[in-house]
C-alpha atoms as a PDB file:
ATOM      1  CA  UNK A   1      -7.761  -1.807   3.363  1.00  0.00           C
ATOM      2  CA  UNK A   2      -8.281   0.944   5.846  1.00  0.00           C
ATOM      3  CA  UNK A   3     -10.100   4.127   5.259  1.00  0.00           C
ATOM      4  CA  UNK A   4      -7.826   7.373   4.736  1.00  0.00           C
ATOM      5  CA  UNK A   5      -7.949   8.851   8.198  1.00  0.00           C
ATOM      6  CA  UNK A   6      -8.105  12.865   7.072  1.00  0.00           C
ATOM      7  CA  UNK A   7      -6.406  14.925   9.310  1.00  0.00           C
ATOM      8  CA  UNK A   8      -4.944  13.940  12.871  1.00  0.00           C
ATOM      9  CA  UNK A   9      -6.927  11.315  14.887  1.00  0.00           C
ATOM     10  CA  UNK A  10      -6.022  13.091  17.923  1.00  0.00           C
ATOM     11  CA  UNK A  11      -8.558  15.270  16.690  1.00  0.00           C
ATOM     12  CA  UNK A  12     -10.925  13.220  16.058  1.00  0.00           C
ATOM     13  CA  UNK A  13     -14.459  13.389  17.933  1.00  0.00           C
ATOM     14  CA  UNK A  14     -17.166  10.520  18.746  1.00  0.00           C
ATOM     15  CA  UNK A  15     -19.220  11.278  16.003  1.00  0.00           C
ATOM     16  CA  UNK A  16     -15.939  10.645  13.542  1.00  0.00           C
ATOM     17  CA  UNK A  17     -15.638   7.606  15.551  1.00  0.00           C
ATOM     18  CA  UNK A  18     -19.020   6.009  14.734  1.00  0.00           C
ATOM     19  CA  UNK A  19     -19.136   7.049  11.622  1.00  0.00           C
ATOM     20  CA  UNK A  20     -16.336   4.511  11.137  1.00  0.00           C
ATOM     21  CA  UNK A  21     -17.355   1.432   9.393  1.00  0.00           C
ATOM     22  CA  UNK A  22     -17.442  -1.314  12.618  1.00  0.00           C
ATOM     23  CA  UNK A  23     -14.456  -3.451  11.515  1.00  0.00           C
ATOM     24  CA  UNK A  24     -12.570   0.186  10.837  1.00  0.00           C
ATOM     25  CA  UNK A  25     -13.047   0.869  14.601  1.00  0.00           C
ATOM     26  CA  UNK A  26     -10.327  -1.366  16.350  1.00  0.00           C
ATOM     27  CA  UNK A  27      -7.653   0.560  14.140  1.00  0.00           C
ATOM     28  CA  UNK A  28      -8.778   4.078  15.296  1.00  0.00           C
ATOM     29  CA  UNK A  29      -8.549   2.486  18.911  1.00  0.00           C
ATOM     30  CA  UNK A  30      -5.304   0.885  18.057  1.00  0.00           C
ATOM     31  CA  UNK A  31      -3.346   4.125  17.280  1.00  0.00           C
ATOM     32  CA  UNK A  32      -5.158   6.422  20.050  1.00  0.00           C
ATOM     33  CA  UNK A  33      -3.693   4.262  22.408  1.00  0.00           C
ATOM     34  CA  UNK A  34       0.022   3.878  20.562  1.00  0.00           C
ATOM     35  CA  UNK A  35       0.331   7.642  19.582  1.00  0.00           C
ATOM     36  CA  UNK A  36       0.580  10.935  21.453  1.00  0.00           C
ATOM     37  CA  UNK A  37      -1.436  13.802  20.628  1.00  0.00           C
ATOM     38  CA  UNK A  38       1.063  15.034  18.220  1.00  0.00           C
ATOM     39  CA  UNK A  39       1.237  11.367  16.056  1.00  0.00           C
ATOM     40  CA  UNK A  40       4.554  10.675  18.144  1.00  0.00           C
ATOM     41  CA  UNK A  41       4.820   6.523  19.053  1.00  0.00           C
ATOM     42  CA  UNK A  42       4.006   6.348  22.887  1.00  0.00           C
ATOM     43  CA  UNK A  43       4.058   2.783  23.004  1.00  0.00           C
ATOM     44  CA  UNK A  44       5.564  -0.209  20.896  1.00  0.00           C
ATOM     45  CA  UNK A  45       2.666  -2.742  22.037  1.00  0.00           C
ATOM     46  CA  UNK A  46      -0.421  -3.299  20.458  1.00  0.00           C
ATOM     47  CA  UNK A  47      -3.152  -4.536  23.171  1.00  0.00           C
ATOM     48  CA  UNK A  48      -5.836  -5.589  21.080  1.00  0.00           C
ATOM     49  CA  UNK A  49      -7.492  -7.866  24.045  1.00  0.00           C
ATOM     50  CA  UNK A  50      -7.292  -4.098  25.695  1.00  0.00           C
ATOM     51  CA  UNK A  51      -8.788  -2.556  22.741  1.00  0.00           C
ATOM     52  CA  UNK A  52     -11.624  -5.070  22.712  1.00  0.00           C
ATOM     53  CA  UNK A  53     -12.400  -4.605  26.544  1.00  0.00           C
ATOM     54  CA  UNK A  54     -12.827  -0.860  26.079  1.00  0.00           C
ATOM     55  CA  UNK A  55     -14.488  -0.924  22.856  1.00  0.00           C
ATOM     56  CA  UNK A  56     -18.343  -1.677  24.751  1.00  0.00           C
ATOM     57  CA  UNK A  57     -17.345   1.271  27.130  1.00  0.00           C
ATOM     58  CA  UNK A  58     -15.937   4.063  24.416  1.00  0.00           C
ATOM     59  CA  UNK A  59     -18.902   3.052  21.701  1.00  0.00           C
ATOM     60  CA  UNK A  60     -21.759   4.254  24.830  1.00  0.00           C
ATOM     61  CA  UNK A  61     -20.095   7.092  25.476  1.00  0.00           C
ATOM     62  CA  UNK A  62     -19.474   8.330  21.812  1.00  0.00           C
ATOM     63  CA  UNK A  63     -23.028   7.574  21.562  1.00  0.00           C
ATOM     64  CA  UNK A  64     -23.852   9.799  24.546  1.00  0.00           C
ATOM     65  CA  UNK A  65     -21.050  12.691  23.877  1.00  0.00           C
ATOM     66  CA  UNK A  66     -20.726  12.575  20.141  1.00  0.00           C
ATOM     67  CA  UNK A  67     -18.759  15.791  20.442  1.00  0.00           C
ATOM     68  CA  UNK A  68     -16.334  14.367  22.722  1.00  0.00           C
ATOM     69  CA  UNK A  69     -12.722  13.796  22.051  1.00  0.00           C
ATOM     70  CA  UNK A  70     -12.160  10.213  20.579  1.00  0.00           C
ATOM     71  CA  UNK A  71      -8.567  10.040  21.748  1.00  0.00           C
ATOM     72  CA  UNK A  72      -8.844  11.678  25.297  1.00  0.00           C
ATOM     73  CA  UNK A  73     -11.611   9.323  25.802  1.00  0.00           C
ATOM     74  CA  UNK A  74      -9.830   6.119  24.671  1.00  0.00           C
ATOM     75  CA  UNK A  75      -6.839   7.297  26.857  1.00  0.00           C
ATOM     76  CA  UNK A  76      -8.528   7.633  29.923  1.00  0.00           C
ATOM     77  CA  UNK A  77      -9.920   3.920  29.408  1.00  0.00           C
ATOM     78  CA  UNK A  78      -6.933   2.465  29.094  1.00  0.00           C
ATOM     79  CA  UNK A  79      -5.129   4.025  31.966  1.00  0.00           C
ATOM     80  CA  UNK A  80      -7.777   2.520  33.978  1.00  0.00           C
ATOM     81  CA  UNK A  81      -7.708  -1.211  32.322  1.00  0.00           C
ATOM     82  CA  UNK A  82      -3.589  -1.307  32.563  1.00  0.00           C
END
Protein backbone atom coordinates (compact mmCIF):
# COMPACT_ATOMS: atom_id res chain seq x y z
CA UNK A 1 0.00 0.00 0.00
CA UNK A 2 1.25 3.44 -0.79
CA UNK A 3 1.67 6.23 1.62
CA UNK A 4 -1.12 9.09 1.50
CA UNK A 5 0.64 11.67 -0.61
CA UNK A 6 -0.73 15.05 1.41
CA UNK A 7 -1.24 17.75 -0.74
CA UNK A 8 -0.15 18.04 -4.55
CA UNK A 9 3.13 16.28 -5.55
CA UNK A 10 3.78 18.99 -7.88
CA UNK A 11 4.62 20.62 -4.82
CA UNK A 12 6.56 18.49 -3.46
CA UNK A 13 10.40 19.31 -2.65
CA UNK A 14 13.62 16.91 -2.38
CA UNK A 15 13.52 16.68 1.12
CA UNK A 16 9.64 15.23 0.78
CA UNK A 17 11.20 13.07 -1.72
CA UNK A 18 13.76 11.30 0.52
CA UNK A 19 11.84 11.21 3.19
CA UNK A 20 9.89 8.64 1.16
CA UNK A 21 10.36 5.16 2.24
CA UNK A 22 12.86 3.69 -0.84
CA UNK A 23 10.32 1.29 -2.42
CA UNK A 24 7.66 4.46 -2.09
CA UNK A 25 10.05 6.40 -4.41
CA UNK A 26 9.37 4.89 -7.98
CA UNK A 27 5.58 5.93 -7.45
CA UNK A 28 6.38 9.64 -6.67
CA UNK A 29 8.61 9.38 -9.93
CA UNK A 30 5.89 7.57 -11.71
CA UNK A 31 3.20 10.34 -11.45
CA UNK A 32 5.73 13.46 -11.79
CA UNK A 33 6.38 12.23 -15.02
CA UNK A 34 2.47 11.22 -16.02
CA UNK A 35 0.86 14.42 -14.46
CA UNK A 36 1.03 18.15 -15.12
CA UNK A 37 1.54 20.57 -12.50
CA UNK A 38 -2.08 20.89 -11.90
CA UNK A 39 -2.67 16.70 -11.39
CA UNK A 40 -3.96 16.75 -15.15
CA UNK A 41 -2.76 13.17 -17.11
CA UNK A 42 0.12 14.32 -19.52
CA UNK A 43 0.90 11.02 -20.60
CA UNK A 44 -0.86 7.47 -20.76
CA UNK A 45 2.63 5.50 -20.52
CA UNK A 46 4.29 4.45 -17.61
CA UNK A 47 8.27 4.23 -18.30
CA UNK A 48 9.42 2.54 -15.39
CA UNK A 49 12.91 1.43 -17.20
CA UNK A 50 12.90 5.53 -17.53
CA UNK A 51 12.06 5.97 -14.00
CA UNK A 52 14.83 3.61 -12.93
CA UNK A 53 17.54 5.37 -15.18
CA UNK A 54 16.81 8.73 -13.56
CA UNK A 55 16.29 7.56 -10.16
CA UNK A 56 20.59 7.53 -9.42
CA UNK A 57 20.53 11.11 -11.01
CA UNK A 58 17.27 12.79 -9.09
CA UNK A 59 18.28 10.92 -5.54
CA UNK A 60 22.08 13.14 -5.80
CA UNK A 61 20.52 16.02 -6.53
CA UNK A 62 17.67 15.92 -3.84
CA UNK A 63 20.50 15.14 -1.69
CA UNK A 64 22.39 18.26 -2.81
CA UNK A 65 19.17 20.73 -3.24
CA UNK A 66 16.80 19.33 -0.69
CA UNK A 67 14.73 22.45 -1.25
CA UNK A 68 14.42 21.88 -4.81
CA UNK A 69 11.29 21.10 -6.67
CA UNK A 70 10.77 17.23 -6.88
CA UNK A 71 8.63 17.45 -10.00
CA UNK A 72 10.53 20.21 -12.03
CA UNK A 73 13.52 18.19 -11.35
CA UNK A 74 12.14 14.78 -12.46
CA UNK A 75 10.77 16.63 -15.59
CA UNK A 76 13.79 18.01 -16.76
CA UNK A 77 15.39 14.35 -16.52
CA UNK A 78 13.16 12.86 -18.51
CA UNK A 79 13.04 15.31 -21.33
CA UNK A 80 16.61 14.60 -21.61
CA UNK A 81 16.40 10.52 -21.43
CA UNK A 82 13.30 10.50 -24.15
Amino acid sequence: MLPTINGNLAEWTCADYLALQEDYQPYAVGWATAYSKAGKPEDSVFDVQGIETIRPTLFEFCNRNPQASLWDKVKAEFKKHM
